[in-house]
Protein backbone atom coordinates (compact mmCIF):
# COMPACT_ATOMS: atom_id res chain seq x y z
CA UNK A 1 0.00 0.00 0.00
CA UNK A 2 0.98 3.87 -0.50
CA UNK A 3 3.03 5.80 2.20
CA UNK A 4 0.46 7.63 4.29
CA UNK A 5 0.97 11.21 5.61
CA UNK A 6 -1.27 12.86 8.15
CA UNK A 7 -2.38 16.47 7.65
CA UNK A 8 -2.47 17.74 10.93
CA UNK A 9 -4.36 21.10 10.01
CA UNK A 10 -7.75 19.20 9.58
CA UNK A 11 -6.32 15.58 11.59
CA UNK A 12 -5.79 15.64 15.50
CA UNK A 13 -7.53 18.75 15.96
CA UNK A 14 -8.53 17.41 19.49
CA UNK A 15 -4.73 18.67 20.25
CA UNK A 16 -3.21 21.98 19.85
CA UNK A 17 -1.13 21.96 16.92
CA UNK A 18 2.66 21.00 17.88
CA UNK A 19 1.17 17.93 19.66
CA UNK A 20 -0.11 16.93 16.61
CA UNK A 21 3.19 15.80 15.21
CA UNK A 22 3.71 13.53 17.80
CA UNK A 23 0.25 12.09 18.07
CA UNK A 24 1.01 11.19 14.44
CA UNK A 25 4.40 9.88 14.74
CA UNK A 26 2.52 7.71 17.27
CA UNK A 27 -0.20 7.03 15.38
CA UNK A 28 2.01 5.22 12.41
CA UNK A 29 2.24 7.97 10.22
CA UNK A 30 6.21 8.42 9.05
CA UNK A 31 4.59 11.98 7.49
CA UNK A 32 2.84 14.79 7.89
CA UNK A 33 1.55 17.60 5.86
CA UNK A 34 -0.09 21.01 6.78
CA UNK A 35 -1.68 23.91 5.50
CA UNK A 36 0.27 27.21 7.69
CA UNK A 37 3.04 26.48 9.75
CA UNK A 38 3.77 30.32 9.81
CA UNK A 39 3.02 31.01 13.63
CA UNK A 40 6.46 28.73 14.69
CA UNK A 41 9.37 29.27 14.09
CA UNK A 42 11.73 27.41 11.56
CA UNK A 43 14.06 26.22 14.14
CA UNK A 44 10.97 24.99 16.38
CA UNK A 45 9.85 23.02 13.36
CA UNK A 46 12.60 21.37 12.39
CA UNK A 47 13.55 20.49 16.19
CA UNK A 48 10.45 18.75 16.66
CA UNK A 49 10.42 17.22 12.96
CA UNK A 50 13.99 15.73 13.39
CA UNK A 51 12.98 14.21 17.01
CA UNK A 52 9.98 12.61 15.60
CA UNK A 53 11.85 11.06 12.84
CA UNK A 54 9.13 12.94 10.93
CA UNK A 55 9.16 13.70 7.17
CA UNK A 56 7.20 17.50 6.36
CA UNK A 57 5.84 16.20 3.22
CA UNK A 58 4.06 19.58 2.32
CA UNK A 59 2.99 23.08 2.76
CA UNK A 60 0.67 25.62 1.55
CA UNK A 61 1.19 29.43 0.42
CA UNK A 62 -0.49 31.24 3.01
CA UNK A 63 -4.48 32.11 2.68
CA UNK A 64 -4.32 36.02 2.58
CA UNK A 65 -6.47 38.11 4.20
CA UNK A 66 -8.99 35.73 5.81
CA UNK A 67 -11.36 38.49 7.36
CA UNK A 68 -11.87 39.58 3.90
CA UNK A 69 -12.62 35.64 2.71
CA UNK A 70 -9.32 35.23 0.90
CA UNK A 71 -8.16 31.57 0.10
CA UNK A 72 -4.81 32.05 -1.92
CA UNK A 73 -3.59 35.62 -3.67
CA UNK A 74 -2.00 33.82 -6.76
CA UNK A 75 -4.29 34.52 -9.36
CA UNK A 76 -5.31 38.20 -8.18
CA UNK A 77 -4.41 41.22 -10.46
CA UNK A 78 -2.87 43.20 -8.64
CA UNK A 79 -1.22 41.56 -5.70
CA UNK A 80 1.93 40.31 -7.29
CA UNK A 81 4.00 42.29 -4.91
CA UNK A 82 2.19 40.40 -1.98
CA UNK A 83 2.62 36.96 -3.69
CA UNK A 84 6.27 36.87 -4.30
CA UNK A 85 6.21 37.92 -0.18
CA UNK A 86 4.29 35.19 0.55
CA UNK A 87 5.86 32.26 -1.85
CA UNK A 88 9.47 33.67 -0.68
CA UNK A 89 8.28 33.16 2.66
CA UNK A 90 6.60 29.44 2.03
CA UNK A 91 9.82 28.45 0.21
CA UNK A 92 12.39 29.83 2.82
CA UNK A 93 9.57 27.21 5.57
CA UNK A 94 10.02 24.76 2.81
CA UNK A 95 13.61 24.70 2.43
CA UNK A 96 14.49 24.74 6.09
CA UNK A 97 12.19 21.76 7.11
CA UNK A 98 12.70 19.20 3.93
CA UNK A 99 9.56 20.12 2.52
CA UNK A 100 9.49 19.04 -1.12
CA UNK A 101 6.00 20.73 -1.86
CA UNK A 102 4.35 23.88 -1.66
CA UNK A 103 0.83 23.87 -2.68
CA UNK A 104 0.35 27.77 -4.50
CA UNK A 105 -2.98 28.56 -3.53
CA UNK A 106 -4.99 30.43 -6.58
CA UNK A 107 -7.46 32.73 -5.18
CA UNK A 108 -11.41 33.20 -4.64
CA UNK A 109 -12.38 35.19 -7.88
CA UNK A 110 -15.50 35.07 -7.84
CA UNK A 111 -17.29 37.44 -10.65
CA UNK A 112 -13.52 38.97 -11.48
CA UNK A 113 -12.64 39.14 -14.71
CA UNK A 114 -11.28 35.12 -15.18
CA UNK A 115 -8.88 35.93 -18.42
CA UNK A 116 -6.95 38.87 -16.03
CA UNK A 117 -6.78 35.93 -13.41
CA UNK A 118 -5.83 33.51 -15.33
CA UNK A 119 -3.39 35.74 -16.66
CA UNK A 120 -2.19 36.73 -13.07
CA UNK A 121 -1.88 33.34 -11.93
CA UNK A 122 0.41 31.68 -14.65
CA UNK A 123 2.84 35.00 -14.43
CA UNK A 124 3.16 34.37 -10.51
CA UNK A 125 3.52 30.51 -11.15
CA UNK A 126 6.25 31.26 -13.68
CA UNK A 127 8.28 33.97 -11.14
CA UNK A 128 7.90 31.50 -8.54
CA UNK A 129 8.88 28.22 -10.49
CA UNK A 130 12.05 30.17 -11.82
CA UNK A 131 12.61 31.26 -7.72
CA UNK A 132 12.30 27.82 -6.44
CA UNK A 133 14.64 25.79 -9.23
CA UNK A 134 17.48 24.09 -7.63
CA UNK A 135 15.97 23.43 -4.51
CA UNK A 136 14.29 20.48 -5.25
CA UNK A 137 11.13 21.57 -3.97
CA UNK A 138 8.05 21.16 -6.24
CA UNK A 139 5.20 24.12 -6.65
CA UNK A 140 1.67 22.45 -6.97
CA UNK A 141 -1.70 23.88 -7.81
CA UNK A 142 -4.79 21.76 -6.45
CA UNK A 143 -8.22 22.49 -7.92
CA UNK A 144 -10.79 22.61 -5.57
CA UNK A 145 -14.39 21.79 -5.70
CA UNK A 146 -16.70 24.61 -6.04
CA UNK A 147 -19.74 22.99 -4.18
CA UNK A 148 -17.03 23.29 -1.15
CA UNK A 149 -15.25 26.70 -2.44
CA UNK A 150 -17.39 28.50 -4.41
CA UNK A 151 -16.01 31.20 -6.77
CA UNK A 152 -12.45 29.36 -6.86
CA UNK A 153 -10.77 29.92 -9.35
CA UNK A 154 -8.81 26.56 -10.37
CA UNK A 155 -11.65 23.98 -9.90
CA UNK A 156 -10.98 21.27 -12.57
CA UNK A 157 -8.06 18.68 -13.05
CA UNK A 158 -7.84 18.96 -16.88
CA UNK A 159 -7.49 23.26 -16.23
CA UNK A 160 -4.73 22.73 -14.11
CA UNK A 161 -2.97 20.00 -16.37
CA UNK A 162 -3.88 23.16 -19.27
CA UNK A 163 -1.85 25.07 -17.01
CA UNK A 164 0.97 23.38 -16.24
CA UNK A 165 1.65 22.55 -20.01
CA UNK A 166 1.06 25.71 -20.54
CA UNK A 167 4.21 27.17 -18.29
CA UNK A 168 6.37 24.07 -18.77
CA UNK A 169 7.82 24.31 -15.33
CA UNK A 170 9.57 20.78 -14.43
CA UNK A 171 8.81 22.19 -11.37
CA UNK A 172 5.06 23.05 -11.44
CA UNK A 173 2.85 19.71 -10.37
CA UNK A 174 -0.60 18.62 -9.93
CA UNK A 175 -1.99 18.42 -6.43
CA UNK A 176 -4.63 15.24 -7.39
CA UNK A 177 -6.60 15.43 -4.77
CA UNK A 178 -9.34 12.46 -5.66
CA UNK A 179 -12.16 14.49 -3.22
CA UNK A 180 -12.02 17.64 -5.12
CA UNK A 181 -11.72 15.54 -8.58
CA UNK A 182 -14.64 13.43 -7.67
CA UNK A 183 -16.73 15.86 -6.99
CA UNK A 184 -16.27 17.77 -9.94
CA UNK A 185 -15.25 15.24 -12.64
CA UNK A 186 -14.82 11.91 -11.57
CA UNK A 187 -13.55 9.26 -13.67
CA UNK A 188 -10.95 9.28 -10.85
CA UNK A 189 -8.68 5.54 -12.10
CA UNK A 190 -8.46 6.93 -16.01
CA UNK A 191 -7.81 10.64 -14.21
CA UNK A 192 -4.75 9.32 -12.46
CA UNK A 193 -3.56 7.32 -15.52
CA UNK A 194 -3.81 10.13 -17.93
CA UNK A 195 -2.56 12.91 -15.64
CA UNK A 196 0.33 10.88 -13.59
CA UNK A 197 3.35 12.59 -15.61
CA UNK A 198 2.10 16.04 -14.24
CA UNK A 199 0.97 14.78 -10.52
CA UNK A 200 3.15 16.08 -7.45
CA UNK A 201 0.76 14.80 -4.79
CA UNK A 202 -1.98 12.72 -4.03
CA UNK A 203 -4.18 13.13 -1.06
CA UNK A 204 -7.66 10.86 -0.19
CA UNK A 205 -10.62 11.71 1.73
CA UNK A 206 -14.34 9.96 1.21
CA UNK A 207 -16.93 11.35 -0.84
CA UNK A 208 -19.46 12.95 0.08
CA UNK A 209 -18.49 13.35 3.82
CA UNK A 210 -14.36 14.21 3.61
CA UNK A 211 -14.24 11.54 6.15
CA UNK A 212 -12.40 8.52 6.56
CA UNK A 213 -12.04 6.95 2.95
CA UNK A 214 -13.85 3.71 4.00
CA UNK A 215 -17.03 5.27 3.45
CA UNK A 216 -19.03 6.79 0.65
CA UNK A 217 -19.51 6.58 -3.00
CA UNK A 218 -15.58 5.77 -3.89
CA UNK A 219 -14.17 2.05 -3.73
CA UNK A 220 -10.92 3.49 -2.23
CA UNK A 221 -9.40 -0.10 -2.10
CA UNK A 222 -9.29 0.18 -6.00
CA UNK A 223 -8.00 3.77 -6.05
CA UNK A 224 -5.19 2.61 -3.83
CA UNK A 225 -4.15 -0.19 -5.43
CA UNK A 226 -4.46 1.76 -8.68
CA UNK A 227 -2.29 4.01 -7.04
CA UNK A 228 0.44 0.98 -6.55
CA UNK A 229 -0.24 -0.60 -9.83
CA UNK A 230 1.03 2.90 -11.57
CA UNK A 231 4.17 2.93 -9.47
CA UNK A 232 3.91 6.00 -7.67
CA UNK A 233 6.67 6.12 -5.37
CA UNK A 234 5.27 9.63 -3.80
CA UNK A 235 3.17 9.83 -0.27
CA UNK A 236 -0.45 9.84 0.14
CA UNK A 237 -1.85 12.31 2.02
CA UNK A 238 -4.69 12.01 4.63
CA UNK A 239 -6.60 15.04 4.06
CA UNK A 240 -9.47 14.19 5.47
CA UNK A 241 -12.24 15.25 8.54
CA UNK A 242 -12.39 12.54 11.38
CA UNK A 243 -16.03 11.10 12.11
CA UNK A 244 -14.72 11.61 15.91
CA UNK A 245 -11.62 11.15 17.64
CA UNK A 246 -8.80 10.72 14.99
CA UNK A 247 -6.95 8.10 16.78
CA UNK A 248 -10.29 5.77 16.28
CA UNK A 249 -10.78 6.20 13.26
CA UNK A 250 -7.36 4.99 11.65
CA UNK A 251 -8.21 0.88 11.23
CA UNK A 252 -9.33 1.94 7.98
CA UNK A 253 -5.20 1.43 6.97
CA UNK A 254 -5.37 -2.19 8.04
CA UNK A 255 -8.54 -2.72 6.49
CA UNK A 256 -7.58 -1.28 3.20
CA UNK A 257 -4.07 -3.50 2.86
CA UNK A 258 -6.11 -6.78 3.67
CA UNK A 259 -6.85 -8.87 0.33
């Protein structure tokens, strides 16, 4: 079966967040993932990653302005001053703790004009792909549903693969998450076959609930050992909401690697 990583911003929120790692180390998780680590310090991180034995598998850009509903800056006219802030800041986190992917948030546009955000989007991916070459650390875009985020700008797979051809960035990657895809397009084995050169990261929650992924509409033990069958030697990350404690609800690993 895959390599699982935790993400602690939506997992083990019964703890305050640096207890997280260690509930997850504990929990038989080699990785994590999160969304902001920007309230601790590098140092802190790192400290607490290296005790662990814990591998930071990713990050995200920071939200923006969340009293004003921002979710990602990258694909607002206008701001491109305040993205190359914020992406210098998620690659100087990402550098320091071993992180190997950012995930470049896009933006809520709304009614804006979508060809100036478009526009504004693939010139920041291309300033920030040429900053983060040589460092081994990968820049992905994730489209999210719009039932869950409406008015976001990247919402489909097959824009963001338009995208990334598009720039041409060996750098620039898919975030396949198969919640958001399922929602919106489905189709999820023959999505991961015909977008696998361009994926960065994977991450799994059940549809319709974001729960556990032993519930719900998706056959998960197929997607998984899809997942093997293509050779992906990348992690899988647990972005998903617990049904209650997190801790309890983690025999769905066993359950998925029995035959």
């Amino acid at each position: 079966m895959p390599r699982y990583s935790a993400n602690i911003s939506i997992m083990f929120q019964e703890l305050p967040f640096l207890e997280r790692f260690h509930a997850a180390r504990t929990s038989g998780f080699d990785g994590v993932e999160c969304w902001f680590p920007y309230d601790h310090p590098k140092r802190q991180l790192s400290d607490l990653l290296d005790g662990l034995g814990l591998t930071l598998v990713g990050i995200n850009t920071a939200p923006g302005d969340a009293a004003k509903g921002e979710w990602g800056i990258t694909a607002l006219p206008g701001r491109e001053a305040d993205f190359d802030r914020q992406f210098a800041e998620a690659l100087d986190y990402a550098m320091a703790l071993g992180v190997r992917g950012i995930h470049v948030m896009a933006a809520m546009t709304g009614r804006m004009d979508q060809k100036a955000c478009e526009a504004a989007f693939m010139g920041n991916l291309e300033r920030a792909a040429r900053r983060a070459e040589g460092s081994e650390v990968n820049l992905l875009i994730e489209p999210l549903n719009s039932r869950d985020r409406p008015g976001y700008f990247l919402s489909r797979s097959d824009q963001a693969i338009s995208i990334i051809t598009q720039i041409g960035a060996e750098n620039l990657k898919l975030m396949f998450d198969v919640y958001h895809v399922q929602v919106m397009e489905g189709d999820i084995l023959c999505r991961l076959r015909s977008h696998l050169p361009h994926i960065g990261h994977i991450q799994i929650a059940a549809v319709p609930t974001r729960h556990e992924p032993d519930e719900g509409e998706l056959n998960y033990r197929a997607i998984l050992a899809e997942i093997d069958a293509l050779g992906w030697q990348g992690w899988v990350g647990c972005e998903y909401k617990p049904r209650a404690g997190t801790v309890d609800g983690l025999g769905w690993r066993e359950a998925m690697a029995r035959v």
